[in-house]
C-alpha atoms as a PDB file:
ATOM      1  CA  UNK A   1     -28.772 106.225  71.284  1.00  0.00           C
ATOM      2  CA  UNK A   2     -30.497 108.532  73.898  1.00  0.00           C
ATOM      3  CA  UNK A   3     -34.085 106.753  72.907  1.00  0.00           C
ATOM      4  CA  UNK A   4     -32.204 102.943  73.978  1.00  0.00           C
ATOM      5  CA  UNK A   5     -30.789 104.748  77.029  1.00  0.00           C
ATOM      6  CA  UNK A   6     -33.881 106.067  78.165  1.00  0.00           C
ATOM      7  CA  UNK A   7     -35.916 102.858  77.892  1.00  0.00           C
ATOM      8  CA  UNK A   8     -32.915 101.276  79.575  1.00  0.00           C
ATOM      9  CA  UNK A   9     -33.218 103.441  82.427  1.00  0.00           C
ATOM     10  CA  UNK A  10     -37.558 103.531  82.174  1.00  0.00           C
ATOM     11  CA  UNK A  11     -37.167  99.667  82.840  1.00  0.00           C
ATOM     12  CA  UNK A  12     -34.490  99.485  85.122  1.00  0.00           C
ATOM     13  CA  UNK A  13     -36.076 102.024  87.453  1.00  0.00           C
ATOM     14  CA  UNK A  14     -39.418 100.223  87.322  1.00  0.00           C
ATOM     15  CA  UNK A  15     -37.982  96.720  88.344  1.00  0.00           C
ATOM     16  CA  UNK A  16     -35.710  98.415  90.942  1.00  0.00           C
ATOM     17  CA  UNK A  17     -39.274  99.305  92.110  1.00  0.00           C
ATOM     18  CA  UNK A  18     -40.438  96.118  91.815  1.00  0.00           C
ATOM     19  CA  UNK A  19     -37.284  95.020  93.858  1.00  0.00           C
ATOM     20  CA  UNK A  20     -37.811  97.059  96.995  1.00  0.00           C
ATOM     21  CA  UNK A  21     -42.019  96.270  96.834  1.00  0.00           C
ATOM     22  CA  UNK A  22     -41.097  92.743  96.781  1.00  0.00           C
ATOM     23  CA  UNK A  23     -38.117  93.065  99.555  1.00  0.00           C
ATOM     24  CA  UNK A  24     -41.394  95.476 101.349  1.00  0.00           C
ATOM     25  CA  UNK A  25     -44.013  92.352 101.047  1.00  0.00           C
ATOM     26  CA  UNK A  26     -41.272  90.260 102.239  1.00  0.00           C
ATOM     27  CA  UNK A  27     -40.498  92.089 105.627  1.00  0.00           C
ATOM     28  CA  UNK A  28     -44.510  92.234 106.130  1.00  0.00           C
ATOM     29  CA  UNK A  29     -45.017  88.855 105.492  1.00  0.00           C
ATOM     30  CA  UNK A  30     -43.636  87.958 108.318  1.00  0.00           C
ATOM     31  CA  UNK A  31     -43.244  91.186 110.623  1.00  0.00           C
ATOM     32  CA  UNK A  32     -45.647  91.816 113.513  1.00  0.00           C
ATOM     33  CA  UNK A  33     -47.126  94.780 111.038  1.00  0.00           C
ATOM     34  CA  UNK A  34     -49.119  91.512 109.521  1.00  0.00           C
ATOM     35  CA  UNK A  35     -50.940  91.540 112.790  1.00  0.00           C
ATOM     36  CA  UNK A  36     -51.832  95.204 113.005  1.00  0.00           C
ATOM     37  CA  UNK A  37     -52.918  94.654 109.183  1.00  0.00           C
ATOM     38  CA  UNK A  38     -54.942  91.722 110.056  1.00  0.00           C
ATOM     39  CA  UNK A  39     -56.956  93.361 112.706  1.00  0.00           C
ATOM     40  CA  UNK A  40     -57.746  96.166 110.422  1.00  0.00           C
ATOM     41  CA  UNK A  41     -58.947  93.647 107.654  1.00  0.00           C
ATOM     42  CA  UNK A  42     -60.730  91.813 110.704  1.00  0.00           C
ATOM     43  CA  UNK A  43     -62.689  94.990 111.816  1.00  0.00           C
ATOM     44  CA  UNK A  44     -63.235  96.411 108.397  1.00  0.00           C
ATOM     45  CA  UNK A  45     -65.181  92.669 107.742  1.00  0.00           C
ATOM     46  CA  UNK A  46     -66.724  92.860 110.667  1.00  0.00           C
ATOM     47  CA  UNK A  47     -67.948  96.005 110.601  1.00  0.00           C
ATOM     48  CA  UNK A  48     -69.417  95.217 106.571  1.00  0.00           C
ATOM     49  CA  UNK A  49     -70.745  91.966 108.251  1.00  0.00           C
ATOM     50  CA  UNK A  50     -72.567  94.206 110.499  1.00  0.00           C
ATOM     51  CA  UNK A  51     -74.077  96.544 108.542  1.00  0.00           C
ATOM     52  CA  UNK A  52     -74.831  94.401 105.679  1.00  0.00           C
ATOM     53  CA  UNK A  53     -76.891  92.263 108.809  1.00  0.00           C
ATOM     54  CA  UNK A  54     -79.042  95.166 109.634  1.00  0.00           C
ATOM     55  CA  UNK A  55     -79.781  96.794 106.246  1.00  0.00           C
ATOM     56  CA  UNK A  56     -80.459  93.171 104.740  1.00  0.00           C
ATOM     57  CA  UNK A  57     -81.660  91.130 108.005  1.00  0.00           C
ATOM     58  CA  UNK A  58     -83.321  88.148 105.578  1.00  0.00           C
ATOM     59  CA  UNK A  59     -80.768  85.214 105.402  1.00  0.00           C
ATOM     60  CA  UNK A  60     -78.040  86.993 107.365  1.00  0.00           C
ATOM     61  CA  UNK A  61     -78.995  86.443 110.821  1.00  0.00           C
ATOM     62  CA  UNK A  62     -79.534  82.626 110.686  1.00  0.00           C
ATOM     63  CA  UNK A  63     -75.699  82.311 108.588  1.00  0.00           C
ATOM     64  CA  UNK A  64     -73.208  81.469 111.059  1.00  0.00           C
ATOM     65  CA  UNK A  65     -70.300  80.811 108.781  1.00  0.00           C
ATOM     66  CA  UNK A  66     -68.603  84.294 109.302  1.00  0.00           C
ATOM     67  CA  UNK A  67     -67.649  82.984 113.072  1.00  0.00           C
ATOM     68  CA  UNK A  68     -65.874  79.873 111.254  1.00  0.00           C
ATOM     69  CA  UNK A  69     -64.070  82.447 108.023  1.00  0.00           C
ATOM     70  CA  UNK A  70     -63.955  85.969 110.928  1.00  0.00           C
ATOM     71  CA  UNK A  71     -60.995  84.386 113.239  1.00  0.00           C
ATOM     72  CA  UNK A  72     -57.902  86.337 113.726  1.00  0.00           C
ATOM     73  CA  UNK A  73     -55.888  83.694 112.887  1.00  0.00           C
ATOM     74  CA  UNK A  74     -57.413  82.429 109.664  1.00  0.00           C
ATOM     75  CA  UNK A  75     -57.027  86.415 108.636  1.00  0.00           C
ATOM     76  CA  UNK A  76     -54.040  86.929 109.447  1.00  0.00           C
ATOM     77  CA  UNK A  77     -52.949  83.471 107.670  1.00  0.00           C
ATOM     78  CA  UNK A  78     -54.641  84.777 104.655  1.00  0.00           C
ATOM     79  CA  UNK A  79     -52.619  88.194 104.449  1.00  0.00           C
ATOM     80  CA  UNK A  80     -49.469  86.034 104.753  1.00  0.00           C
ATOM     81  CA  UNK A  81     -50.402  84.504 102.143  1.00  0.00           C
ATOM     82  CA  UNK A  82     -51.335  87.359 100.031  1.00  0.00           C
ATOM     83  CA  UNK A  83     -47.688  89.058 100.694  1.00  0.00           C
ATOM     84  CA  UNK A  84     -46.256  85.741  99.704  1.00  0.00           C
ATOM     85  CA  UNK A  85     -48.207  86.265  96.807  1.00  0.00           C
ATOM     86  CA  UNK A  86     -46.774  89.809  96.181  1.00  0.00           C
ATOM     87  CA  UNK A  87     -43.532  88.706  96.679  1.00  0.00           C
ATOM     88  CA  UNK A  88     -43.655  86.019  93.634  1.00  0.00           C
ATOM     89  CA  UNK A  89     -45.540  88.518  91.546  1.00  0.00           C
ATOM     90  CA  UNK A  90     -42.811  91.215  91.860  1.00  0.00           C
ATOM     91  CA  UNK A  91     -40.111  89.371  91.225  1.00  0.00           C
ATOM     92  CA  UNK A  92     -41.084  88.609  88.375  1.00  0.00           C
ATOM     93  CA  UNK A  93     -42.091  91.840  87.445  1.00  0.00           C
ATOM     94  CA  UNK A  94     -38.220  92.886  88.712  1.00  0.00           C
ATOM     95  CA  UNK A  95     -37.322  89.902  86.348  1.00  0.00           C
ATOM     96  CA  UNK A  96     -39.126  91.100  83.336  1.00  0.00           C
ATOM     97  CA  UNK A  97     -38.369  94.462  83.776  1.00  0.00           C
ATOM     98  CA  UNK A  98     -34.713  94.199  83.915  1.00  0.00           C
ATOM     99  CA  UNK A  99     -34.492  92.074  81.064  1.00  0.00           C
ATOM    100  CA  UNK A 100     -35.986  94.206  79.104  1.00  0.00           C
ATOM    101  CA  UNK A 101     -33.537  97.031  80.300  1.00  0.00           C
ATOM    102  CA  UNK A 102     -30.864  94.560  79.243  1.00  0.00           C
ATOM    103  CA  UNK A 103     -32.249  94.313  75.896  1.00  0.00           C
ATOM    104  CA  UNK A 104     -32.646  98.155  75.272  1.00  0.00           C
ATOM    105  CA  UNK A 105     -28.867  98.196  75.930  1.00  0.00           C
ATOM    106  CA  UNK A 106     -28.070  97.384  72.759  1.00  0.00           C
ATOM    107  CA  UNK A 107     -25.785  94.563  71.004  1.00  0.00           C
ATOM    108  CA  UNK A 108     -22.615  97.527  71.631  1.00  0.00           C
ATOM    109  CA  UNK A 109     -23.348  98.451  75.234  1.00  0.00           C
ATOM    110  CA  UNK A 110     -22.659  96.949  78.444  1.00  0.00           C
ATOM    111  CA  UNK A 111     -24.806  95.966  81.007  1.00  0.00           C
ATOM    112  CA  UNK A 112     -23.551  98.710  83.412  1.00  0.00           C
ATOM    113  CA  UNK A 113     -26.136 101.394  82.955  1.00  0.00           C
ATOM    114  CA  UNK A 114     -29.338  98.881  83.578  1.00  0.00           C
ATOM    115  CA  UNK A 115     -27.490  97.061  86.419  1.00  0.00           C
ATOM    116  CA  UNK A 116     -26.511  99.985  88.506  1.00  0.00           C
ATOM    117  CA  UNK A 117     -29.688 101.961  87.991  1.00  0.00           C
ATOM    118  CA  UNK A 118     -31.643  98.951  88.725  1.00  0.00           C
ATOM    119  CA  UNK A 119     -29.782  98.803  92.018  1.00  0.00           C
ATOM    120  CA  UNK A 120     -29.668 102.702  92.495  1.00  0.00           C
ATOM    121  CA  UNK A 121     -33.706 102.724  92.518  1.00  0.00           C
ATOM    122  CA  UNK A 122     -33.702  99.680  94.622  1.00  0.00           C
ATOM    123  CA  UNK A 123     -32.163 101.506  97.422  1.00  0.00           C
ATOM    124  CA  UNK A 124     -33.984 104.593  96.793  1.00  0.00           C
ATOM    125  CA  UNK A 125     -37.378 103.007  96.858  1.00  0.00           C
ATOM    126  CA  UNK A 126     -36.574 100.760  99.563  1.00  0.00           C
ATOM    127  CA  UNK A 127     -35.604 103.613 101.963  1.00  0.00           C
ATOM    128  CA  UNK A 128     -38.659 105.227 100.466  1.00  0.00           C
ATOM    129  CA  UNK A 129     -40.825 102.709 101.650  1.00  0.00           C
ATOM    130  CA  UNK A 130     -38.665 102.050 104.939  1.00  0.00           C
ATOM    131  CA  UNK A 131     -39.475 105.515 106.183  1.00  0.00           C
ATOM    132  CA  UNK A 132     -43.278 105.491 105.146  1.00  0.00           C
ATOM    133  CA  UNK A 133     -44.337 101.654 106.302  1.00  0.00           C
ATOM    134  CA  UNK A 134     -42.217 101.559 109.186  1.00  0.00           C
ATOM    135  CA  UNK A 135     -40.973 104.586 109.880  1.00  0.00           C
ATOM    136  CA  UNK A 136     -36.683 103.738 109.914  1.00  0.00           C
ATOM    137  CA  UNK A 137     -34.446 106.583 108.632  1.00  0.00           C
ATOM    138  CA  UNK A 138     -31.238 106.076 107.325  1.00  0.00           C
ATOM    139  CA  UNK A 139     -27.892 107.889 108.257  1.00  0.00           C
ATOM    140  CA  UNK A 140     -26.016 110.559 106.906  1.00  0.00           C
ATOM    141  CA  UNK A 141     -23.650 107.867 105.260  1.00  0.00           C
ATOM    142  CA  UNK A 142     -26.127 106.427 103.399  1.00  0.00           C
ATOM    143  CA  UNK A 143     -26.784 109.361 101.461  1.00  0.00           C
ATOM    144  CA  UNK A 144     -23.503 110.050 101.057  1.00  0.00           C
ATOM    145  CA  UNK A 145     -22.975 106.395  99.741  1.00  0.00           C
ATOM    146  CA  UNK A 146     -26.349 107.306  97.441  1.00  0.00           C
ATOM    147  CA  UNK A 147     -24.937 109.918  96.255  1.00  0.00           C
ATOM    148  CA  UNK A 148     -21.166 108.639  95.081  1.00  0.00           C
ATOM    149  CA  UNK A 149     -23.743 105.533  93.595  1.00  0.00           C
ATOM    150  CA  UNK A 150     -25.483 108.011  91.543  1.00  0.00           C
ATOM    151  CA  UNK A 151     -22.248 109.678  90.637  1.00  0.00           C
ATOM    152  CA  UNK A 152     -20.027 106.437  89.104  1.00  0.00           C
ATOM    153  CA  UNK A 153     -23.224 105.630  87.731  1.00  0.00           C
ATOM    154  CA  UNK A 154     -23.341 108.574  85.633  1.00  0.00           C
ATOM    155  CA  UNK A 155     -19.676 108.838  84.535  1.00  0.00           C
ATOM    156  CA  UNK A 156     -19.734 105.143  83.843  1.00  0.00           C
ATOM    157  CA  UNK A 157     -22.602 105.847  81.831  1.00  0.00           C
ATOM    158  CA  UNK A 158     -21.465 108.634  79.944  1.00  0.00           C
ATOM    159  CA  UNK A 159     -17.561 107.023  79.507  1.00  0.00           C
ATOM    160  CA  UNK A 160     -19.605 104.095  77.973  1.00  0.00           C
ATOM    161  CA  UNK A 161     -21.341 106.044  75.332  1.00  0.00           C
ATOM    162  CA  UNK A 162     -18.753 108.436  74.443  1.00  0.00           C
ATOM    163  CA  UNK A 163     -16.247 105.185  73.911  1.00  0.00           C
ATOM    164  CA  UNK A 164     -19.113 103.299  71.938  1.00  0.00           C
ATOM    165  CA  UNK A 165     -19.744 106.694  69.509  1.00  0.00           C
ATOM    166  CA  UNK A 166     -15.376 106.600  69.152  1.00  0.00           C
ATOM    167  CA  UNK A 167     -15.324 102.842  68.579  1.00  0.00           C
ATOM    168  CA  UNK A 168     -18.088 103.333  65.779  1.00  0.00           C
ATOM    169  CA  UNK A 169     -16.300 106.224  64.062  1.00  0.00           C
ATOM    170  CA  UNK A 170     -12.625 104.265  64.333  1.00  0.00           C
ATOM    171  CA  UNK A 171     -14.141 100.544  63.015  1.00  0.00           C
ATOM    172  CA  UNK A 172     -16.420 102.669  60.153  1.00  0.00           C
ATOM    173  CA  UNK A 173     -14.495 101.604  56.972  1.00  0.00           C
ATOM    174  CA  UNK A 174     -13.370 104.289  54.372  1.00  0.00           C
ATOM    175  CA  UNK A 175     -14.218 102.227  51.564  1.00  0.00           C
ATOM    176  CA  UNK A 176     -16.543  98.922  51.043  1.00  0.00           C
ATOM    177  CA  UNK A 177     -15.728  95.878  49.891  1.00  0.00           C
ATOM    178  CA  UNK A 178     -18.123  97.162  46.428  1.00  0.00           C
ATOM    179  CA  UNK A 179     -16.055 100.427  45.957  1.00  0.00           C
ATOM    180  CA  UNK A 180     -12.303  98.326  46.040  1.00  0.00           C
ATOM    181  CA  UNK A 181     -14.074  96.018  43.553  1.00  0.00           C
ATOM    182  CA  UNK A 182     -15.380  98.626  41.290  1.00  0.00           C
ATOM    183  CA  UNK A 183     -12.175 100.783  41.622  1.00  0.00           C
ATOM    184  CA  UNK A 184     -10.311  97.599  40.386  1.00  0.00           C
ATOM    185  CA  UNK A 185     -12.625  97.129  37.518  1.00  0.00           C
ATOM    186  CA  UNK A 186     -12.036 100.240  36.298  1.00  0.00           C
ATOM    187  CA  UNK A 187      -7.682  99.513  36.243  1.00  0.00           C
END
């Protein structure tokens, strides 16, 4: 029981994860932190372009197709692009990743545990990445709303497995359908 509940929560925590990167490419698709992130691709090529044209000056000098591929614009297009990309990539990985929590459940369990921690690790990671990317903080409440998350969580977790181990022990027949037919042999 402990081994399905820990690959429940394993998955669930990695496509909360996936969640909140997803939600992250989403906001930086189109934010104005694509710009700042295109002119950082757009120097770091320029700067290769650069050096590559004065340690290897054969060929280089005479290729103008960097002007054409080197404009802000097509850049920053293409790192759009590439967070639209990551977006459809981690939702699926979310999508994979909770499904598979939903299948280490169990046939007996409910889908509480891998729902709520799924959700729990969203927020986490999302405020996570909130505060490094862009710098936001959350309030006071939010922790406090974290923290009574993490606490129904964990009783509805434990309730559920406590109530699952009863059910089994109540439903486990005394005798088998072979031991009434053998004990009826015998009179």
């Amino acid at each position: 029981m402990f081994l399905l509940q820990t690959n429940t929560i394993f998955y669930s925590v990695l496509g909360g994860l996936n969640a909140a990167l997803a939600s992250l490419f989403a906001k930086l698709a189109v934010d104005s932190h694509t710009n700042i992130i295109s002119e950082y691709i757009l120097s770091l090529l320029l700067s290769s372009i650069t050096a590559l044209k004065y340690y290897y000056p054969i060929g280089l000098k005479e290729f103008t197709g960097f002007d054409l591929i080197l404009k802000p614009e097509n850049i920053s297009y293409a790192v759009k692009a590439l967070f639209v990309f990551l977006i459809l990539v981690t939702n699926s990985l979310m999508w994979l990743f909770y499904s598979k929590s939903l299948a280490a459940t169990g046939e007996n369990s409910s889908s509480i545990a891998a729902t709520g921690t799924q959700n729990l690790s969203n927020f986490c990671f999302t405020a996570f990445f909130g505060y490094i990317v862009f710098g936001s903080t959350m309030p006071s409440k939010w922790y406090l709303g974290i923290f009574f998350i993490t606490v129904g969580l964990t009783l509805l977790s434990t309730t559920e497995s406590s109530s699952n181990d009863a059910n089994k022990k109540i439903n486990k027949p005394k005798y088998s359908l072979q031991s009434k037919l053998k004990a009826q042999k015998l009179d």
